[in-house]
Each structure stands twice: as C-alpha cells, then as structure tokens.
PDB file of N, CA and C in Angstrom:
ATOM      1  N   UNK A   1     142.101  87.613   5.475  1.00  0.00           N
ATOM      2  CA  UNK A   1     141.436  87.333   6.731  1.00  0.00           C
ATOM      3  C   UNK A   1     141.390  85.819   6.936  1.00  0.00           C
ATOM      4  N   UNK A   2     141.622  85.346   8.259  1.00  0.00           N
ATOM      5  CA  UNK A   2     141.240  83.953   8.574  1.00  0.00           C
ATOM      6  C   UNK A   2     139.966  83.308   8.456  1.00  0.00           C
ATOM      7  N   UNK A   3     139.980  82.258   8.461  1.00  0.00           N
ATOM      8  CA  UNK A   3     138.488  81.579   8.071  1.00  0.00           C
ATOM      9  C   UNK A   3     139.315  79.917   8.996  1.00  0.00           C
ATOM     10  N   UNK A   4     138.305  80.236   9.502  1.00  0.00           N
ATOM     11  CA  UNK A   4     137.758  78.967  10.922  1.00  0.00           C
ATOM     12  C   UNK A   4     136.791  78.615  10.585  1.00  0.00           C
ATOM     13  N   UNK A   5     136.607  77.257   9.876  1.00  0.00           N
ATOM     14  CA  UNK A   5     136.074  76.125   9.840  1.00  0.00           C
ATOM     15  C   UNK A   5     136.074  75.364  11.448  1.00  0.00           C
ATOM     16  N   UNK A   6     134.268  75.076  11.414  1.00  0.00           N
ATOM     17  CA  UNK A   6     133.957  74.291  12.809  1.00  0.00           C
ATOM     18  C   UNK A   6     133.102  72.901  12.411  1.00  0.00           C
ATOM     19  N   UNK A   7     133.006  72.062  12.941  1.00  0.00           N
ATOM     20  CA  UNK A   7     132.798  70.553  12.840  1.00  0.00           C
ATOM     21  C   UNK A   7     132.052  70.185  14.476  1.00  0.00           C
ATOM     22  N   UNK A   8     131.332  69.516  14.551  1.00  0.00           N
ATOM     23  CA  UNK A   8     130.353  69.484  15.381  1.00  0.00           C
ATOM     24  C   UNK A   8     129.863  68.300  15.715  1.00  0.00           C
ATOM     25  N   UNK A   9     130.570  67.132  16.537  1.00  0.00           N
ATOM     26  CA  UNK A   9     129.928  65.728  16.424  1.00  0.00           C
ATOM     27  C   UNK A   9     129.504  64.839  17.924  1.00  0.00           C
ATOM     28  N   UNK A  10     128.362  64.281  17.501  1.00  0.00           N
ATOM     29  CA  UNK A  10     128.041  63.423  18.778  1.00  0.00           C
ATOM     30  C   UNK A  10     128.667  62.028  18.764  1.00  0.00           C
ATOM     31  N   UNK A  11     129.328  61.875  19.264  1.00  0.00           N
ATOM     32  CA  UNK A  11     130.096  60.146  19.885  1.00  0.00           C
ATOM     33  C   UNK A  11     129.615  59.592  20.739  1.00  0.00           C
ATOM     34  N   UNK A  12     129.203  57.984  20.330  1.00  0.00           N
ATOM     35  CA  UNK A  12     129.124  57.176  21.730  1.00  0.00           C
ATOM     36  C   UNK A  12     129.944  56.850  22.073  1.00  0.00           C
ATOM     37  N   UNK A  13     129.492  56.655  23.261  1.00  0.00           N
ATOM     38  CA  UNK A  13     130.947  56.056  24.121  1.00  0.00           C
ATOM     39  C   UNK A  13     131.710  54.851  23.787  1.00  0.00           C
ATOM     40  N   UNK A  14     131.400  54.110  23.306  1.00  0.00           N
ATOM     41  CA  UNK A  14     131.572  53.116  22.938  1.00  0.00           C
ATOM     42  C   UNK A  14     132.876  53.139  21.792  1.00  0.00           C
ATOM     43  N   UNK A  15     132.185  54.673  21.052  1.00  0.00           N
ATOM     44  CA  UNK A  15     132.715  55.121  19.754  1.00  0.00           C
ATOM     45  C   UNK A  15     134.008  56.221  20.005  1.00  0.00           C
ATOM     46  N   UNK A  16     134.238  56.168  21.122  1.00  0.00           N
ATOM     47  CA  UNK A  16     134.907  57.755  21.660  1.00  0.00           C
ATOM     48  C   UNK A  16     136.338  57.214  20.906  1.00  0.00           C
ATOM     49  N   UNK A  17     137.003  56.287  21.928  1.00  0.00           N
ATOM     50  CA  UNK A  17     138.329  56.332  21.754  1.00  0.00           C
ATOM     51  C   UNK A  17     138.981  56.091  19.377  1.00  0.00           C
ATOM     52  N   UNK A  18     137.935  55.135  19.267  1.00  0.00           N
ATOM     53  CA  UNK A  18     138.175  55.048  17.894  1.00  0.00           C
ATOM     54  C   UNK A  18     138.406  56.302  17.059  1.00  0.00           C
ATOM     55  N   UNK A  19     137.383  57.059  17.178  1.00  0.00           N
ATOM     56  CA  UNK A  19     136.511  57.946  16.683  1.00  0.00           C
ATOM     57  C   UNK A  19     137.587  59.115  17.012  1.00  0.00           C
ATOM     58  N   UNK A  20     137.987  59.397  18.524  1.00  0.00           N
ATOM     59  CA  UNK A  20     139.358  60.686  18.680  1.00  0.00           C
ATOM     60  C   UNK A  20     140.866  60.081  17.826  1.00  0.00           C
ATOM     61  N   UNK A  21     140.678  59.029  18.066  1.00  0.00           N
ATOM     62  CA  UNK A  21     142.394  58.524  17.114  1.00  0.00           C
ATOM     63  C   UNK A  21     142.228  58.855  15.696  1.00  0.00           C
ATOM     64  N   UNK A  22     141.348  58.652  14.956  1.00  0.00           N
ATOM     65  CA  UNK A  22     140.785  59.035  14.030  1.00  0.00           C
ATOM     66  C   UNK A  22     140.464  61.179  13.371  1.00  0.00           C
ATOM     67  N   UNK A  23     140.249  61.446  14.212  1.00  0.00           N
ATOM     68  CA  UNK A  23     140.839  62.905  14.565  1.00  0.00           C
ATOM     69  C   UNK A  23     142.036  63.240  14.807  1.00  0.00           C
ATOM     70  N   UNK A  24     142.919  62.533  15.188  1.00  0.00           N
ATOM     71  CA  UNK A  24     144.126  62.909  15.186  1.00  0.00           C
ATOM     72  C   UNK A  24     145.071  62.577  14.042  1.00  0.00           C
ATOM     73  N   UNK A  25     144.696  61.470  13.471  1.00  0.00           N
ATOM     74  CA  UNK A  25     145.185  61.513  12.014  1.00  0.00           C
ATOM     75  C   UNK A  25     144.543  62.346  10.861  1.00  0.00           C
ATOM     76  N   UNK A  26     143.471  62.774  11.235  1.00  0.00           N
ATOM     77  CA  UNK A  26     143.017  64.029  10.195  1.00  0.00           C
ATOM     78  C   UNK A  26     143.821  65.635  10.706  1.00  0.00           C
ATOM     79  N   UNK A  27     143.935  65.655  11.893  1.00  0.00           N
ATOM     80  CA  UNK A  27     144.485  66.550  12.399  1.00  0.00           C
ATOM     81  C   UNK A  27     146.284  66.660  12.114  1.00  0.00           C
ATOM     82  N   UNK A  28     146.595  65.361  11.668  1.00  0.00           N
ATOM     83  CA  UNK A  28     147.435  64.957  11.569  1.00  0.00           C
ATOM     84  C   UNK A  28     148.456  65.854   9.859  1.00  0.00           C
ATOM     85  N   UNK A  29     147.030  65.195   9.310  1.00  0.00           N
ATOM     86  CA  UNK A  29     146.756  65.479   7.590  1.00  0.00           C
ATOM     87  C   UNK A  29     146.590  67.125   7.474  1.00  0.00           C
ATOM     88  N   UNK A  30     145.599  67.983   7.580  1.00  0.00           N
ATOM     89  CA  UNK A  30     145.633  68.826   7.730  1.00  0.00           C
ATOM     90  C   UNK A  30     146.567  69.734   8.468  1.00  0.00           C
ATOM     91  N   UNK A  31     147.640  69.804   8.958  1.00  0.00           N
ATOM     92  CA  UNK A  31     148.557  70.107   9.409  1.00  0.00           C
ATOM     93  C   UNK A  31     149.946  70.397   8.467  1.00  0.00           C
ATOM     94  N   UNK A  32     150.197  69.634   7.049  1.00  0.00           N
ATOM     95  CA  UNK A  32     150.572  69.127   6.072  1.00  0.00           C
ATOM     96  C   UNK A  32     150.178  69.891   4.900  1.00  0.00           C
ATOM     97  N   UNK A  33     149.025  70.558   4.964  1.00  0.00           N
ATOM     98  CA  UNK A  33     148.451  71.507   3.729  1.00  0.00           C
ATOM     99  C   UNK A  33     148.504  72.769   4.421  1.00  0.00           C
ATOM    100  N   UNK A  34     149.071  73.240   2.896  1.00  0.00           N
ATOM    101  CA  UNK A  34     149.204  75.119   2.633  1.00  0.00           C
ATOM    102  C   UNK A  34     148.138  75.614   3.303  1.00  0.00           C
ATOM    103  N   UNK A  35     148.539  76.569   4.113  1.00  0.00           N
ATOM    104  CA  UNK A  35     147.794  77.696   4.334  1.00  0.00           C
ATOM    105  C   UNK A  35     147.209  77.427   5.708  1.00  0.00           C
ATOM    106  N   UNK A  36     146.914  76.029   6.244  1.00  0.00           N
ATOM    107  CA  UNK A  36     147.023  75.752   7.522  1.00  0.00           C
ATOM    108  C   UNK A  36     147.482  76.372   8.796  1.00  0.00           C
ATOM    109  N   UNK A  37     146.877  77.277   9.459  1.00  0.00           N
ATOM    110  CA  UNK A  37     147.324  77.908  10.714  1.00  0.00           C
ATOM    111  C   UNK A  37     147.355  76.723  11.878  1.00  0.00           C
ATOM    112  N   UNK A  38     146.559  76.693  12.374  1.00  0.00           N
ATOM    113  CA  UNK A  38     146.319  75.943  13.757  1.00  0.00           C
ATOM    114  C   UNK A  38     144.936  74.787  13.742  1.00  0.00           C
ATOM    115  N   UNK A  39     144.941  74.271  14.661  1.00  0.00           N
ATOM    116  CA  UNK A  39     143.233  73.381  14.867  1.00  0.00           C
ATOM    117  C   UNK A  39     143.104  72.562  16.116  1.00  0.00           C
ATOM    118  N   UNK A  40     141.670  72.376  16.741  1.00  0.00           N
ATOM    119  CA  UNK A  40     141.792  72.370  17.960  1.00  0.00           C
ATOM    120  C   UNK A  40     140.294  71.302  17.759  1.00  0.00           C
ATOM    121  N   UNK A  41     140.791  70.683  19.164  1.00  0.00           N
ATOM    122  CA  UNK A  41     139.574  69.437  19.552  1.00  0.00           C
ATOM    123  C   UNK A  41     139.382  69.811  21.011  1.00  0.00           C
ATOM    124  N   UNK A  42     137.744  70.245  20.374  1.00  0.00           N
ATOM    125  CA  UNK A  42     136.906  69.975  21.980  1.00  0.00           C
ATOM    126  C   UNK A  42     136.106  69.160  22.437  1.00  0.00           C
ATOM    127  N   UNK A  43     136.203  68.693  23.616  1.00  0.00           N
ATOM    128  CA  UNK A  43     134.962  67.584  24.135  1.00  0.00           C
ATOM    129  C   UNK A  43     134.234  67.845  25.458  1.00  0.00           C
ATOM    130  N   UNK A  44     133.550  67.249  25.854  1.00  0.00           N
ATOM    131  CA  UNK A  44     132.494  67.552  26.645  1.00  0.00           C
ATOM    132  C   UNK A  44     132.032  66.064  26.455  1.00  0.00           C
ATOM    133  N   UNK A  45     131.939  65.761  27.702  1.00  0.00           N
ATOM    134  CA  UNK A  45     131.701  64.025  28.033  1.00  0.00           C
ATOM    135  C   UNK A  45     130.252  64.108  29.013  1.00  0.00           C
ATOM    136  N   UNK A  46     130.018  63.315  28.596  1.00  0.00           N
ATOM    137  CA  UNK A  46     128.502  62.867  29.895  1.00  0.00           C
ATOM    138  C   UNK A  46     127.761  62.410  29.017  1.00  0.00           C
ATOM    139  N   UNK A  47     127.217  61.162  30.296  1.00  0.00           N
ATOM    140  CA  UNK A  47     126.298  60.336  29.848  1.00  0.00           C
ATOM    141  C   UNK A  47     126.765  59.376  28.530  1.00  0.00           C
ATOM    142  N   UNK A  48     125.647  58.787  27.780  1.00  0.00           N
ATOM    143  CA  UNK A  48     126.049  57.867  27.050  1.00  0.00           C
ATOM    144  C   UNK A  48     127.007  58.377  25.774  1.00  0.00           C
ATOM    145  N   UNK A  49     127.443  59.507  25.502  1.00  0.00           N
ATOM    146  CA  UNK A  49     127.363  60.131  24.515  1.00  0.00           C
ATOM    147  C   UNK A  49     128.665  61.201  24.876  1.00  0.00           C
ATOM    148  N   UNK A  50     129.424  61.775  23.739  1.00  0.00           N
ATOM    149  CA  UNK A  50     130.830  62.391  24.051  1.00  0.00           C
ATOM    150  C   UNK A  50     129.662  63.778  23.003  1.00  0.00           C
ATOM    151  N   UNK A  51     130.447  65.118  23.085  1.00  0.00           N
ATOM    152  CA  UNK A  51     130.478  66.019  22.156  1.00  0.00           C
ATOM    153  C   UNK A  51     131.391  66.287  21.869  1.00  0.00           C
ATOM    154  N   UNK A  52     132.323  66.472  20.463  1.00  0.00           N
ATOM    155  CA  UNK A  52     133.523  66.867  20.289  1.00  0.00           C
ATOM    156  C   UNK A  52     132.894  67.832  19.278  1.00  0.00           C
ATOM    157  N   UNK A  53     133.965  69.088  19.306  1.00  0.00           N
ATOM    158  CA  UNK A  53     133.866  70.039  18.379  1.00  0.00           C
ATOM    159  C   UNK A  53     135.585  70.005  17.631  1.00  0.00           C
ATOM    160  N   UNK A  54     135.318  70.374  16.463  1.00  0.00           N
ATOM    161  CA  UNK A  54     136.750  70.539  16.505  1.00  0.00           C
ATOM    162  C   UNK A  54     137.163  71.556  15.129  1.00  0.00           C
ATOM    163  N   UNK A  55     137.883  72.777  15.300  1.00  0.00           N
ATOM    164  CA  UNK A  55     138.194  73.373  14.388  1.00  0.00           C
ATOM    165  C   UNK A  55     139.346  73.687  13.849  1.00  0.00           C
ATOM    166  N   UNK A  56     139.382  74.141  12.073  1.00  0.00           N
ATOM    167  CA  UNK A  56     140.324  74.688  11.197  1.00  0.00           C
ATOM    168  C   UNK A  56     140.553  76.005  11.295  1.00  0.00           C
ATOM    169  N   UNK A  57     141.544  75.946  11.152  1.00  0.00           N
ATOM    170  CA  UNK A  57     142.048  78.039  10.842  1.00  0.00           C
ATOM    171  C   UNK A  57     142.638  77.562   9.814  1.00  0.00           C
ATOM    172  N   UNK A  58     142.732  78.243   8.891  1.00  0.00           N
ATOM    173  CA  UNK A  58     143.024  78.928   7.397  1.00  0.00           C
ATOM    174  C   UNK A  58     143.266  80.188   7.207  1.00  0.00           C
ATOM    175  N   UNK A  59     144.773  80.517   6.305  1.00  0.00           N
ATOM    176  CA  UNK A  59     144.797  81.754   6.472  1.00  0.00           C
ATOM    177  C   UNK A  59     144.481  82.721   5.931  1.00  0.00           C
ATOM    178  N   UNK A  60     143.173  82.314   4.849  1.00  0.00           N
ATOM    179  CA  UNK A  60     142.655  82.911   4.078  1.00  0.00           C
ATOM    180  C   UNK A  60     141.701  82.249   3.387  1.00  0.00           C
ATOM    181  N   UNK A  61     140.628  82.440   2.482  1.00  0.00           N
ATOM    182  CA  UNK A  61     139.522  81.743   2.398  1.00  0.00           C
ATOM    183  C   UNK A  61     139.851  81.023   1.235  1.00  0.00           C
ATOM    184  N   UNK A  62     140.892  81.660   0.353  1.00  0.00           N
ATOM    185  CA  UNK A  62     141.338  80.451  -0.720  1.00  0.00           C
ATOM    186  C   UNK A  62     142.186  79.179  -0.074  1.00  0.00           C
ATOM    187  N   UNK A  63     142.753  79.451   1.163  1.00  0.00           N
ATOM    188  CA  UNK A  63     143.336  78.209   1.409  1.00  0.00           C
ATOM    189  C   UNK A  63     142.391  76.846   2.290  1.00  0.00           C
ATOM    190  N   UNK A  64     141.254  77.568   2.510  1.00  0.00           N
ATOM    191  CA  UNK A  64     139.896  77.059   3.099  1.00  0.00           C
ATOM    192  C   UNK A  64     138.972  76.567   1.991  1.00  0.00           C
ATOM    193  N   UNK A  65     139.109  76.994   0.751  1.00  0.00           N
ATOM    194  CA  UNK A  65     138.108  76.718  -0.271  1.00  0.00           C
ATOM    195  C   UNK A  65     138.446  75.241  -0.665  1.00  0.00           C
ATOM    196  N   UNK A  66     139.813  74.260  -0.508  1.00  0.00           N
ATOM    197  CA  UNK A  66     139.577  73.172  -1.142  1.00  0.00           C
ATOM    198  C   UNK A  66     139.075  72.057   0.042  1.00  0.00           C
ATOM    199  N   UNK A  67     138.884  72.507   1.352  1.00  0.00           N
ATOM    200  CA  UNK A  67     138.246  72.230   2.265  1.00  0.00           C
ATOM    201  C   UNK A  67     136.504  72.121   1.841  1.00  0.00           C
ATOM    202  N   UNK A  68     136.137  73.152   2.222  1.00  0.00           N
ATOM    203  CA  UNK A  68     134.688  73.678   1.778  1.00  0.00           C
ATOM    204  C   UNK A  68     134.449  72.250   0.974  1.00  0.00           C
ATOM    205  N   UNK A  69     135.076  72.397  -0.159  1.00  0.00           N
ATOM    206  CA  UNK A  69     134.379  71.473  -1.724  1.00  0.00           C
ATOM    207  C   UNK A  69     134.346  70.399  -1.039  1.00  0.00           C
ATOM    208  N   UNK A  70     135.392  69.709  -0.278  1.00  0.00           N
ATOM    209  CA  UNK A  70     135.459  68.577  -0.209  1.00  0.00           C
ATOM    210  C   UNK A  70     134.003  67.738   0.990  1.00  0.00           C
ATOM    211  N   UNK A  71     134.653  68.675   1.979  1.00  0.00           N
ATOM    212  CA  UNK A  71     133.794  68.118   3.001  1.00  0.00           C
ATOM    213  C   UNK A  71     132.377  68.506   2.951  1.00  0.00           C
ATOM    214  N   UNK A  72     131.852  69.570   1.980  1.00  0.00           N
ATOM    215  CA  UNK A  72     130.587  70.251   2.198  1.00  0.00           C
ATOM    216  C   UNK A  72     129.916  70.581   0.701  1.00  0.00           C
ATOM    217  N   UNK A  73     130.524  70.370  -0.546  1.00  0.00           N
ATOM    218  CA  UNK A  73     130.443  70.749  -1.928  1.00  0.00           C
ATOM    219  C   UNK A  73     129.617  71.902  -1.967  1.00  0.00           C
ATOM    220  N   UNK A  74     131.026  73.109  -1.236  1.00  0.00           N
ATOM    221  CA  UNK A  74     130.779  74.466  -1.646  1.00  0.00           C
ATOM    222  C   UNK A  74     131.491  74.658  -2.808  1.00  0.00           C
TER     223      UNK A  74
END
C-alpha cells in the first residue's frame, strides 16, 4: 500500500521565493530515491504569509520508513 507523507508550512513573504527554490531541490532529491512515486506542492497566498503544503507518495511503507527516521525520528 502507498504511504503519503504530508508537510505543512507557513512562509513569509519575504521568505516565499527562497524558501519554494529550496523545495524544489528537495523535490528534486527525493525524486532520485527508491520507491518514490510522485510529490506535489501546494500554496495558498494571502496576506503577510504564504501556506505551502507539500507531499510524498511512497510505494510502500518500507520505502517511506527512511523518510519517517529522518525527518521525524520514527
């Protein structure tokens, strides 16, 4: 079964453009490792402040587990 990993961040504006280039070289990276299906960036702009969401698919939870450890020390 797939396992979708989600990520959840507030940006200032200030911080937007750095901060998405920066996502795209992780998006970049992850793209590059086993087991990698797809991944997607969402935003939602207003006011001083950006929301980006952005998620992993994995095509199985062992190929999601060296994720987990890293970013979350599951």
């Amino acid at each position: 079964m797939e396992v979708v990993l989600i990520d959840r961040f507030t940006v200032p504006e200030e911080s937007k453009v750095t901060f998405l280039a920066e996502v795209r070289k992780s998006a970049a990276f992850l793209r590059a490792l086993p087991g990698f299906v797809e991944g997607f960036v969402y935003e939602n702009s207003g006011g001083a402040s950006h929301n980006v969401v952005t998620t992993a698919v994995w095509k199985d939870e062992d190929s999601a587990q060296p994720q987990l450890e890293f970013c979350c020390g599951a």
